[in-house]
Protein backbone atom coordinates (compact mmCIF):
# COMPACT_ATOMS: atom_id res chain seq x y z
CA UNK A 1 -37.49 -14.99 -24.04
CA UNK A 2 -34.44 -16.89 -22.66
CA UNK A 3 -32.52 -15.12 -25.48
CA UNK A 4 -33.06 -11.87 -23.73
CA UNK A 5 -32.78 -13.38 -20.87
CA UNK A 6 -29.38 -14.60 -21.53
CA UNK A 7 -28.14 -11.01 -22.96
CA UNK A 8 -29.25 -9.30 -19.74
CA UNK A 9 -28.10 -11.65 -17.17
CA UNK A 10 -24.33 -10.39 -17.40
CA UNK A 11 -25.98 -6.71 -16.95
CA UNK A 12 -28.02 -8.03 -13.64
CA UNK A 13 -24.95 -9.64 -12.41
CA UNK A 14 -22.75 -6.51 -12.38
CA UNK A 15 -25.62 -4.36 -11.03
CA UNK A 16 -25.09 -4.44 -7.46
CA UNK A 17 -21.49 -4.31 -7.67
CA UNK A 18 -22.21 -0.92 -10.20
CA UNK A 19 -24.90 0.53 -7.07
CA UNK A 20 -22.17 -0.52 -4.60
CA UNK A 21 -19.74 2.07 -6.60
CA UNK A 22 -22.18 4.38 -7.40
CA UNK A 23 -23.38 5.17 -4.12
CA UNK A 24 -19.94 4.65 -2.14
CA UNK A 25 -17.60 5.93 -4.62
CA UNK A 26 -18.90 8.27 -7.20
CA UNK A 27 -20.99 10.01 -5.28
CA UNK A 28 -18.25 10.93 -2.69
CA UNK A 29 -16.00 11.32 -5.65
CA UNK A 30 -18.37 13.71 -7.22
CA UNK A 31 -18.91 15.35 -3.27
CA UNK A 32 -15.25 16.09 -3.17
CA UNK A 33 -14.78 17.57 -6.12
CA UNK A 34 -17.36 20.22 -5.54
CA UNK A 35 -16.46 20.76 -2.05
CA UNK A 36 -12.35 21.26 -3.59
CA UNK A 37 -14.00 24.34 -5.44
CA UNK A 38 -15.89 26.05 -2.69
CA UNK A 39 -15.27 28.72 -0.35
CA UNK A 40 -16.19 29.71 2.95
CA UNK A 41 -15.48 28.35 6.76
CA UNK A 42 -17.53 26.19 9.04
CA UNK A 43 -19.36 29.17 10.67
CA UNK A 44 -20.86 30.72 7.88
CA UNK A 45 -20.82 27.63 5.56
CA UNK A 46 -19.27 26.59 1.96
CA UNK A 47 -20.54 27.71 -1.36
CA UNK A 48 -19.32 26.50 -4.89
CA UNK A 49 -17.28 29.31 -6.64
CA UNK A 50 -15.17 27.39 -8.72
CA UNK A 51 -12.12 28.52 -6.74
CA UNK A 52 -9.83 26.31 -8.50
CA UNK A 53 -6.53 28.09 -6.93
CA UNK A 54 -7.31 25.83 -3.62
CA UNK A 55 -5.21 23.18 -5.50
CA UNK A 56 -2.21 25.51 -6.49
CA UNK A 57 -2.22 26.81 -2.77
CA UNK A 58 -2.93 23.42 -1.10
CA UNK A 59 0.16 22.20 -3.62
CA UNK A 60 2.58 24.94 -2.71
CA UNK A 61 2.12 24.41 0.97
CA UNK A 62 2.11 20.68 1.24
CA UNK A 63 4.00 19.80 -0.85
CA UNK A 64 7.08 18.55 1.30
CA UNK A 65 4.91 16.61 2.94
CA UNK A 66 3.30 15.02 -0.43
CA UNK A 67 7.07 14.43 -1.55
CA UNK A 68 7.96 12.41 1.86
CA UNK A 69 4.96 10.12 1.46
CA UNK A 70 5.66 9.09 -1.74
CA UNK A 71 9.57 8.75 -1.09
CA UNK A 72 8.14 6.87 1.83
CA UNK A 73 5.70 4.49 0.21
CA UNK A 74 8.33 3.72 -2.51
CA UNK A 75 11.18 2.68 0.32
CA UNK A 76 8.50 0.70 1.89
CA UNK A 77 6.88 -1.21 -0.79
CA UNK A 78 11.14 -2.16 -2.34
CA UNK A 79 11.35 -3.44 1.32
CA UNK A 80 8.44 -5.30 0.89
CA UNK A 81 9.34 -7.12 -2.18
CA UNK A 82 12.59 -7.74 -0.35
CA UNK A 83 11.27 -9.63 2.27
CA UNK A 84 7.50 -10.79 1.17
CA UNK A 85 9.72 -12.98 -1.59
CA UNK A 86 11.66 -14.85 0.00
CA UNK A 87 8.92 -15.55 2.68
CA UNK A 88 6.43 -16.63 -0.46
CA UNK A 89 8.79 -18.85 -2.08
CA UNK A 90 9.34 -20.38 0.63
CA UNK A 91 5.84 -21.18 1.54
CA UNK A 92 5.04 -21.75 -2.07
CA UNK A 93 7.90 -24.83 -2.46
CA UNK A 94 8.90 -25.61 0.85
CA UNK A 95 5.82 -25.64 2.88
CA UNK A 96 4.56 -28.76 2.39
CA UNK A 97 1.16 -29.81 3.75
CA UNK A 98 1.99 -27.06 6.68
CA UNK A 99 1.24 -24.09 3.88
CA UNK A 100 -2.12 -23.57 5.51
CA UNK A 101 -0.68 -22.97 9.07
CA UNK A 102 2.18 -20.92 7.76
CA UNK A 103 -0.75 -18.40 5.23
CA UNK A 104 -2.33 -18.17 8.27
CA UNK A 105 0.39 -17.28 10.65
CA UNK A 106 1.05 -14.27 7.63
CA UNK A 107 -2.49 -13.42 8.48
CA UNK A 108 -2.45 -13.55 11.94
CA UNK A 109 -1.87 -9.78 12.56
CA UNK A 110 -4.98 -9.25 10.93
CA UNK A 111 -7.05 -10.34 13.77
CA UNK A 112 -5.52 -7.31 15.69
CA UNK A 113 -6.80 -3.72 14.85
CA UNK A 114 -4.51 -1.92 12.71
CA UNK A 115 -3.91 1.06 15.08
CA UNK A 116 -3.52 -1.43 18.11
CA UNK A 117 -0.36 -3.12 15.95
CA UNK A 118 0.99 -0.03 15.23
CA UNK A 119 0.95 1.21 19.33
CA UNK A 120 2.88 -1.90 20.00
CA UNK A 121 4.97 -1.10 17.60
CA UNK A 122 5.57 1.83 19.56
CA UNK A 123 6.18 0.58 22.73
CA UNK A 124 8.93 -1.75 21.12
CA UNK A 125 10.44 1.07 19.60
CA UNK A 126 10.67 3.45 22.75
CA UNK A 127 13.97 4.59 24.20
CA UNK A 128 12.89 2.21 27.04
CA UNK A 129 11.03 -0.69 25.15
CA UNK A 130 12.51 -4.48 24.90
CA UNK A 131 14.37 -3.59 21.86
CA UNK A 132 16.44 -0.66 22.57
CA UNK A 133 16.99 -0.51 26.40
CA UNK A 134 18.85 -4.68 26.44
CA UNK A 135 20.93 -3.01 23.03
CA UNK A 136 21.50 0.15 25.10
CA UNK A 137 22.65 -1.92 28.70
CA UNK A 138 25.17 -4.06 26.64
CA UNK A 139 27.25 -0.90 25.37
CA UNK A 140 25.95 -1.83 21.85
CA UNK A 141 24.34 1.41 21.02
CA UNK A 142 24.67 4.58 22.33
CA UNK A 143 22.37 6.57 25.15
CA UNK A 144 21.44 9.28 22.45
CA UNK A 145 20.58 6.78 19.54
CA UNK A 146 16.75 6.42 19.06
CA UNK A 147 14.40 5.04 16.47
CA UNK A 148 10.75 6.60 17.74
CA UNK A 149 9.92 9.32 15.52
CA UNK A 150 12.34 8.47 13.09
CA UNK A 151 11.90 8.12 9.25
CA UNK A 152 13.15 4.61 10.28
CA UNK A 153 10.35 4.08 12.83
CA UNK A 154 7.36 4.96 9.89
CA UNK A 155 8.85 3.26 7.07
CA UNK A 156 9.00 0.02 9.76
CA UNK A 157 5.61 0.71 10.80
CA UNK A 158 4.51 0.79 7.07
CA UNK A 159 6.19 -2.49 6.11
CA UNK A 160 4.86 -4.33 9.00
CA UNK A 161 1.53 -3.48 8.73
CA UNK A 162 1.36 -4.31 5.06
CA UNK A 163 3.60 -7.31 4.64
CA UNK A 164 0.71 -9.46 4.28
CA UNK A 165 -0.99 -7.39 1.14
CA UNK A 166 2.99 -8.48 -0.82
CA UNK A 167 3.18 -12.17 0.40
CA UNK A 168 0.08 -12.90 -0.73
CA UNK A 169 -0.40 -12.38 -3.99
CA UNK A 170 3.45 -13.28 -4.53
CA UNK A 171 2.78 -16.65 -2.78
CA UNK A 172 -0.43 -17.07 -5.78
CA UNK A 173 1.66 -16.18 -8.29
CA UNK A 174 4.62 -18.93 -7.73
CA UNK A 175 2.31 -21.72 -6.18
CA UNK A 176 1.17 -21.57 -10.32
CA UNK A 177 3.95 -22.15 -11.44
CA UNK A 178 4.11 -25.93 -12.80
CA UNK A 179 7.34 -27.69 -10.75
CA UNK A 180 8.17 -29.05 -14.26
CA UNK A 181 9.39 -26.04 -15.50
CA UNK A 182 11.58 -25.30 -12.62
CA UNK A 183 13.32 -29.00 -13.02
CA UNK A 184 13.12 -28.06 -17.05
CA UNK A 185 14.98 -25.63 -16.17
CA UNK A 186 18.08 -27.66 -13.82
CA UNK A 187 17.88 -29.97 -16.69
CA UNK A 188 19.17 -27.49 -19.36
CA UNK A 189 22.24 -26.68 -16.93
CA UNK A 190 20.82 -23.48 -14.99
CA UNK A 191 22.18 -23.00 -11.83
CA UNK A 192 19.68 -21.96 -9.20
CA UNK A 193 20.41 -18.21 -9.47
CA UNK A 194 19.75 -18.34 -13.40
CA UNK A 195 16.66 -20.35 -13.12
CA UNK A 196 15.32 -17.87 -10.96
CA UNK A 197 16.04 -15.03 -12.86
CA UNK A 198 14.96 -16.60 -16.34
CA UNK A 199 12.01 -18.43 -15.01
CA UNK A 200 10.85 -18.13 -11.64
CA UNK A 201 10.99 -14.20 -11.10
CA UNK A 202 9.18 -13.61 -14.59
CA UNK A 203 6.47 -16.19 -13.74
CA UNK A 204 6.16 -14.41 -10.34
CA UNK A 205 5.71 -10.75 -11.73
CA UNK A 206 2.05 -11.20 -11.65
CA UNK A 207 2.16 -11.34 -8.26
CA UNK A 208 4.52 -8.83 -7.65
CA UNK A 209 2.83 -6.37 -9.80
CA UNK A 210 -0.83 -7.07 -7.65
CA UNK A 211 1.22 -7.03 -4.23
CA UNK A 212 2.73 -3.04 -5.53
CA UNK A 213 -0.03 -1.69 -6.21
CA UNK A 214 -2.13 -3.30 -2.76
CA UNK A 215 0.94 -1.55 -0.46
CA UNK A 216 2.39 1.04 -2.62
CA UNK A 217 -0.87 3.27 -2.74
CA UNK A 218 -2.25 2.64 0.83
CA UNK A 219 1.21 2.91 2.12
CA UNK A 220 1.96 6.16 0.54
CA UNK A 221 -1.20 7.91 2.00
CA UNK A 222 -1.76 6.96 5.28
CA UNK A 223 -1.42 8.33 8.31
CA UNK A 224 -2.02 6.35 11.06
CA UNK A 225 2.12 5.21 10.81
CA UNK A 226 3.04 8.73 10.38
CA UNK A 227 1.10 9.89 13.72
CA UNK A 228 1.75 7.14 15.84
CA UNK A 229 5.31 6.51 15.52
CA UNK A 230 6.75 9.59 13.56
CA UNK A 231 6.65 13.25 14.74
CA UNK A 232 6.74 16.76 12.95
CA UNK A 233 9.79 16.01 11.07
CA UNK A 234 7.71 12.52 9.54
CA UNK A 235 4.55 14.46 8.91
CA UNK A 236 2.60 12.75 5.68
CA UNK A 237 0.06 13.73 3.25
CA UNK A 238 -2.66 11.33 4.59
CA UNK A 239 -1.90 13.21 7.78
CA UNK A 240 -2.48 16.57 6.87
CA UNK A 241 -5.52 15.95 5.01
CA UNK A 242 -6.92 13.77 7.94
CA UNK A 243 -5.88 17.14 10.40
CA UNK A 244 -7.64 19.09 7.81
CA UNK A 245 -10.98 17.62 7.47
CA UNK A 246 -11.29 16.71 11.35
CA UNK A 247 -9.59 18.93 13.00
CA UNK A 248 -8.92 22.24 11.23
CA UNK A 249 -12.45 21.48 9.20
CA UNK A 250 -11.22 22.34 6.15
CA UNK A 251 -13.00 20.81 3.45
CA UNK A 252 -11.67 22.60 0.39
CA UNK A 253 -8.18 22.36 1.09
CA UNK A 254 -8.74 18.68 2.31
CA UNK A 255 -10.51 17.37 -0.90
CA UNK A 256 -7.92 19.10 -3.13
CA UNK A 257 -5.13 17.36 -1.57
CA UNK A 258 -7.11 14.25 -1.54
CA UNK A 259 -7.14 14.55 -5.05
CA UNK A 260 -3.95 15.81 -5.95
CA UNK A 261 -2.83 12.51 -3.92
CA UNK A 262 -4.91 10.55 -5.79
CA UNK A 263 -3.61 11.88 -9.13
CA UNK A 264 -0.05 11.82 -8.45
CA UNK A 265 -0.36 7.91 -7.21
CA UNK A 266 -2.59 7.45 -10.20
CA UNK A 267 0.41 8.55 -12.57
CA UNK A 268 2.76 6.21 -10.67
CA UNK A 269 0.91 3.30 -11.02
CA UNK A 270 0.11 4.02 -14.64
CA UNK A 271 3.82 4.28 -15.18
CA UNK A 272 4.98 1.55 -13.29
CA UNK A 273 2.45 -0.59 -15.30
CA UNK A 274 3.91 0.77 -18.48
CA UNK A 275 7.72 0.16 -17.86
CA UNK A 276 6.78 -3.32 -16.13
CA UNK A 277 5.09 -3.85 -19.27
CA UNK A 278 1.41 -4.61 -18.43
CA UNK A 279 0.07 -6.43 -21.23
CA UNK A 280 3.29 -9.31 -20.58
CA UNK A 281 2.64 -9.42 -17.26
CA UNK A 282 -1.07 -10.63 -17.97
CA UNK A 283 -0.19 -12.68 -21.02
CA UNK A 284 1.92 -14.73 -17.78
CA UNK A 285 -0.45 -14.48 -15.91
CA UNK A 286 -3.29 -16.64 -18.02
CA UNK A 287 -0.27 -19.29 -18.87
C-alpha cells in the first residue's frame, strides 16, 4: 500500500496545478480557437465554419501594427538588460545588509496599479508636465519638441513598468555566484572588464534569459502603454485585439490575432533559446 502510495503522490501533487490549467488555460485556449473559425456578427450570433481565411485577412490588415509591437518589445526588453544589470549587480555585491530595503524599493511600484503608473507617466511626459515645461523655460529644448505620443513615450512606458520582471531574476542569478570565483578570477590577472565578460556575465545568463522572456512577451503585446501614452501612429497589436473584442465585438478576428501573436512570440522565444544556447544556460544554472 505505501508503494502505491508513493507512485501516486507525485500525480496528486501536480493535480491542482493540472485543473488550475485545464480550466483557465485550455479551455479558453480551446474557446479561441473555435471562435477564430466562426462566422457571423453579434446580432445574429457566431457559428463554426472553419473559416480559416480570418487569419490571412486579420494578418494582411494588422500587420504593421504586429511588426511595431514586436520592434517595440525587442527595443524595450535591450533597454532593460541595459539598465536592470547594472542595478542587480549592484544590489547583488554592493548592497550589503541594506539588499532587502533596496529589492523592495525595485518593488515598490508594484503596490501602485499598473494603469495608475502609466497615467503618471503621462502627466510627466505632457508638453506642460515637470519634465518638459522647466527643459522648455531654460531655452534647452524647443517649443515644438514633444515626447507624448511618441514611439519614445511607449517604449519608456514599457521599460518602466517592467523593470522589475529584469532586475529580479538578474539580481538571483549573480547573488549565486560564489565571491571566490570572482577573486579567482583577479588572482589569475583579469582586469575587471575581462572578469566580467569571462565569468560574471556567463554565470548571470540564467537570469538574463528568465528576465527576457518575463518582459519581452508581455511587453510586446500589451496595450495599456500603447493607449495611454502613444496615439494612432503607436497603435499595437495588444491594442487592436483589445478594440476588437470590446469594442468592435469581434471575436473571430480577435482570437486569430491573439493567436497569430502568440505564435510569432512563441517562435522568438524558441529561437532566442536556441542561439543563447538553452541547454548551457541550465547546465549554469544547477552549478
Amino acid at each position: 500500500m505505501s508503494r502505491v502510495r508513493r507512485k501516486i503522490a507525485p500525480y496528486l501533487l501536480v493535480l491542482p496545478g493540472g485543473i488550475w490549467l485545464l480550466i483557465f488555460f485550455a479551455v479558453p485556449m480551446f474557446t479561441m480557437l473555435s471562435l477564430s473559425l466562426q462566422e457571423g456578427d453579434i446580432v445574429h450570433g457566431y457559428r463554426f465554419t472553419g473559416h480559416w481565411q480570418t487569419y490571412t485577412e486579420a494578418i494582411s490588415a494588422y500587420q504593421t501594427q504586429l511588426i511595431r509591437s514586436l520592434i517595440y518589445g525587442v527595443i524595450a526588453t535591450i533597454l532593460l538588460i541595459a539598465i536592470a544589470f547594472p542595478m542587480a549587480y549592484w544590489i547583488a555585491f554592493y548592497g550589503g545588509r541594506r539588499k532587502p530595503t533596496y529589492l523592495f524599493l525595485v518593488l515598490l511600484p508594484f503596490f501602485v496599479s499598473f494603469v495608475l503608473r502609466t497615467i503618471s507617466w503621462k502627466q510627466i511626459l505632457t508638453d506642460e508636465g515637470p519634465l518638459l515645461q522647466p527643459l522648455r523655460d531654460a531655452g534647452l529644448i524647443s517649443q515644438a519638441f514633444h515626447i507624448l505620443g511618441t514611439p519614445y513615450a511607449v517604449i519608456l512606458g514599457l521599460v518602466y513598468n517592467f523593470l522589475p520582471f529584469m532586475v529580479l531574476p538578474i539580481y538571483v542569478a549573480l547573488e549565486r555566484i560564489d565571491p571566490r570565483v570572482v577573486e579567482a578570477a583577479r588572482d589569475l590577472y583579469a582586469n575587471p572588464a575581462t572578469t566580467f565578460r569571462r565569468v560574471i556575465f556567463p554565470l548571470a545568463l540564467p537570469g538574463v534569459f528568465a528576465g527576457v522572456l518575463m518582459t519581452f512577451i508581455p511587453a510586446s503585446s500589451d496595450f495599456v502603454n500603447s493607449e495611454v501614452l502613444g496615439s494612432s501612429d503607436t497603435t499595437m497589436i495588444g491594442q487592436v485585439i483589445q478594440t476588437q473584442f470590446l469594442e468592435n465585438s469581434d471575436y473571430p478576428t480577435a482570437s486569430a490575432l491573439s493567436f497569430v501573436l502568440m505564435a510569432v512570440l512563441l517562435v522568438g522565444v524558441f529561437s532566442y533559446a536556441r542561439i543563447l544556447g538553452t541547454e548551457d544556460v541550465m547546465k549554469v544554472a544547477a552549478r
